[in-house]
C-alpha atoms as a PDB file:
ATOM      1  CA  UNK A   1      18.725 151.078-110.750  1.00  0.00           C
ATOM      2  CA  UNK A   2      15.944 148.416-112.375  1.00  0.00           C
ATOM      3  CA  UNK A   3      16.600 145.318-112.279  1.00  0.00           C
ATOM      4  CA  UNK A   4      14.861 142.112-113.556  1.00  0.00           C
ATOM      5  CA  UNK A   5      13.356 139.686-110.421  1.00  0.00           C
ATOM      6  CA  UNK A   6      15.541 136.246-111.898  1.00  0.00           C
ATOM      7  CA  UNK A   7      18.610 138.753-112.160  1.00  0.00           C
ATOM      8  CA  UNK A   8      17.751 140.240-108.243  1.00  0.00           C
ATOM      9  CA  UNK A   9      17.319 136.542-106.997  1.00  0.00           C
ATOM     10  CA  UNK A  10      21.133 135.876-108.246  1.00  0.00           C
ATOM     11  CA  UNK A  11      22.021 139.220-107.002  1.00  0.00           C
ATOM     12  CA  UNK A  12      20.133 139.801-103.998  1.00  0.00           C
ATOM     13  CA  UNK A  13      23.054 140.311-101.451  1.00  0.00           C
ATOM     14  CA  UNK A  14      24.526 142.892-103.911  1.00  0.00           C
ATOM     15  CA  UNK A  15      21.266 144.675-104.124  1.00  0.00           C
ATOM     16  CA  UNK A  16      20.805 145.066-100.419  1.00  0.00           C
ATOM     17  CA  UNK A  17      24.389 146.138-100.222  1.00  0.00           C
ATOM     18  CA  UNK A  18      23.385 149.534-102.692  1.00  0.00           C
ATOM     19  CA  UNK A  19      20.230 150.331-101.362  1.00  0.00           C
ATOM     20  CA  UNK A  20      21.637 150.486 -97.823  1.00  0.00           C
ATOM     21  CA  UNK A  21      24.217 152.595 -99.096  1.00  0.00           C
ATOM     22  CA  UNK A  22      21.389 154.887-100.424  1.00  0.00           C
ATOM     23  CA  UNK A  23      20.542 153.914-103.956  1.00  0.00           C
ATOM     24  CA  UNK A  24      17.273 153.485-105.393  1.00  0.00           C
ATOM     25  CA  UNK A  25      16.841 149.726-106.395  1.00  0.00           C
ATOM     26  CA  UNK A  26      13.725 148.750-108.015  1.00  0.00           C
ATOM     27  CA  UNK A  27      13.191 144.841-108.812  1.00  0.00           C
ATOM     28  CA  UNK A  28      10.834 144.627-112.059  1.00  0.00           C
ATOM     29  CA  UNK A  29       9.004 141.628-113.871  1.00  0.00           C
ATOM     30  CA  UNK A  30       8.374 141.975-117.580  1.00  0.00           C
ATOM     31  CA  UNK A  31       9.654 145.212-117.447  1.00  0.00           C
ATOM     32  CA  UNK A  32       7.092 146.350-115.203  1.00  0.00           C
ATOM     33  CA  UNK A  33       8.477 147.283-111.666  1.00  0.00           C
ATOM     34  CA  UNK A  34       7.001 145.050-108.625  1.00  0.00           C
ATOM     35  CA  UNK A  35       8.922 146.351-105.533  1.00  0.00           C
ATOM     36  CA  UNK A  36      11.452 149.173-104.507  1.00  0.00           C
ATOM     37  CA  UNK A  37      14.453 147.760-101.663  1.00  0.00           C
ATOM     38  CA  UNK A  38      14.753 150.277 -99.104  1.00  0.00           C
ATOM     39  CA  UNK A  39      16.811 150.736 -96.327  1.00  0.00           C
ATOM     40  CA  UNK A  40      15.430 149.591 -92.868  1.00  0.00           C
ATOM     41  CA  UNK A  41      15.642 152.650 -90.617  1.00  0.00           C
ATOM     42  CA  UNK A  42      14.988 152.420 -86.758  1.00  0.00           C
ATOM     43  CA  UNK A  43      12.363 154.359 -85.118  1.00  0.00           C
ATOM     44  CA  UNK A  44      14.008 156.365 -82.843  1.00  0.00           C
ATOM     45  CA  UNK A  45      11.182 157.469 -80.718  1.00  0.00           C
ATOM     46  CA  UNK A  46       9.783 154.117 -80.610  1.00  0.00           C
ATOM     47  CA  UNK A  47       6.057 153.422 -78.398  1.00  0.00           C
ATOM     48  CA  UNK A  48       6.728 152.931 -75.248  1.00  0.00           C
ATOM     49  CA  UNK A  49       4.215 150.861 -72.293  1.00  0.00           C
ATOM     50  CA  UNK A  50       3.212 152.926 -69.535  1.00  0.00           C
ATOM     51  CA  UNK A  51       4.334 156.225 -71.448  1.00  0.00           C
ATOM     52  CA  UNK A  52       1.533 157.877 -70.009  1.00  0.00           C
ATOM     53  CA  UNK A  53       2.323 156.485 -66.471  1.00  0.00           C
ATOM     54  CA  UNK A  54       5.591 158.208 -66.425  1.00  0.00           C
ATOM     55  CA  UNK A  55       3.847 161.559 -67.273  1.00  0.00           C
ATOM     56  CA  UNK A  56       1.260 161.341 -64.437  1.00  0.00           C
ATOM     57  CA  UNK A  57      -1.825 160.176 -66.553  1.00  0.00           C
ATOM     58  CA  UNK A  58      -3.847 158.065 -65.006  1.00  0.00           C
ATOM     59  CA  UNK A  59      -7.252 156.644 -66.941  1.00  0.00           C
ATOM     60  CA  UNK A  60      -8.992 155.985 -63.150  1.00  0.00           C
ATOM     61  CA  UNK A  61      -9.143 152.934 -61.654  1.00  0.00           C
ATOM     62  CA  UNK A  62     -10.841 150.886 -64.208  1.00  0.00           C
ATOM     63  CA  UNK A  63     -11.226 151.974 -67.840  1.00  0.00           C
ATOM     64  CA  UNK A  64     -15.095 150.948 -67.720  1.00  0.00           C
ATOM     65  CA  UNK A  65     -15.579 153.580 -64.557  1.00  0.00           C
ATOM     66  CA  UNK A  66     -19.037 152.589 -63.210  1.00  0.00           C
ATOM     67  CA  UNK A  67     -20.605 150.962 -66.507  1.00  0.00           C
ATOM     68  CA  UNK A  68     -22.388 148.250 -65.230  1.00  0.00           C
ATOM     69  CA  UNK A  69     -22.796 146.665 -68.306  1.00  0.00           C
ATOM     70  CA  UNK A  70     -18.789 146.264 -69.116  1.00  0.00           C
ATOM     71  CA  UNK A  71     -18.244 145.310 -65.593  1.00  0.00           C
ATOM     72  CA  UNK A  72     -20.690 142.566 -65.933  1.00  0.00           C
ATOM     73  CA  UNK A  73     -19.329 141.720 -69.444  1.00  0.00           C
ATOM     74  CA  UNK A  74     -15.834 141.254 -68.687  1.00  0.00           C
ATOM     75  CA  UNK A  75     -16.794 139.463 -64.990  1.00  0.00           C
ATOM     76  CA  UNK A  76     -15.163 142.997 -63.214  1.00  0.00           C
ATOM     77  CA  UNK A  77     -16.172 143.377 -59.583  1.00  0.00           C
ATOM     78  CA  UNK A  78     -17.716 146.871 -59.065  1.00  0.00           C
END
């Protein structure tokens, strides 16, 4: 469904309503679509801290591993 931006403003609630339920609702201006609504989905496998932690990784003790240079940068005692 198209429909005109001053007709989704009046409408909005109703348009969110269809395009959860899975229709395609496109707001246009001048007859010349702008944006598409879309339903919000979840990521289910979302990124996680420490992901790599859990699986045994380890990046060393410090990620600048003996460079002087980033040590001295970022005030890291060697």
């Amino acid at each position: 469904m198209q429909v005109n931006i001053l007709e989704a403003k009046a409408k909005l609630s109703e348009l969110v309503q269809r395009s959860v339920a899975g229709e395609e609702v496109i707001i246009t201006k001048a007859g010349k679509p702008l944006v598409q609504l879309i339903k919000y989905e979840v990521d289910p496998n979302p990124c996680r801290l420490g992901l790599y932690k859990e699986a045994g990784i380890s990046m060393g003790e410090g990620i600048h591993d003996g460079d002087v240079e980033l040590a001295a940068t970022f005030e890291i005692e060697e």
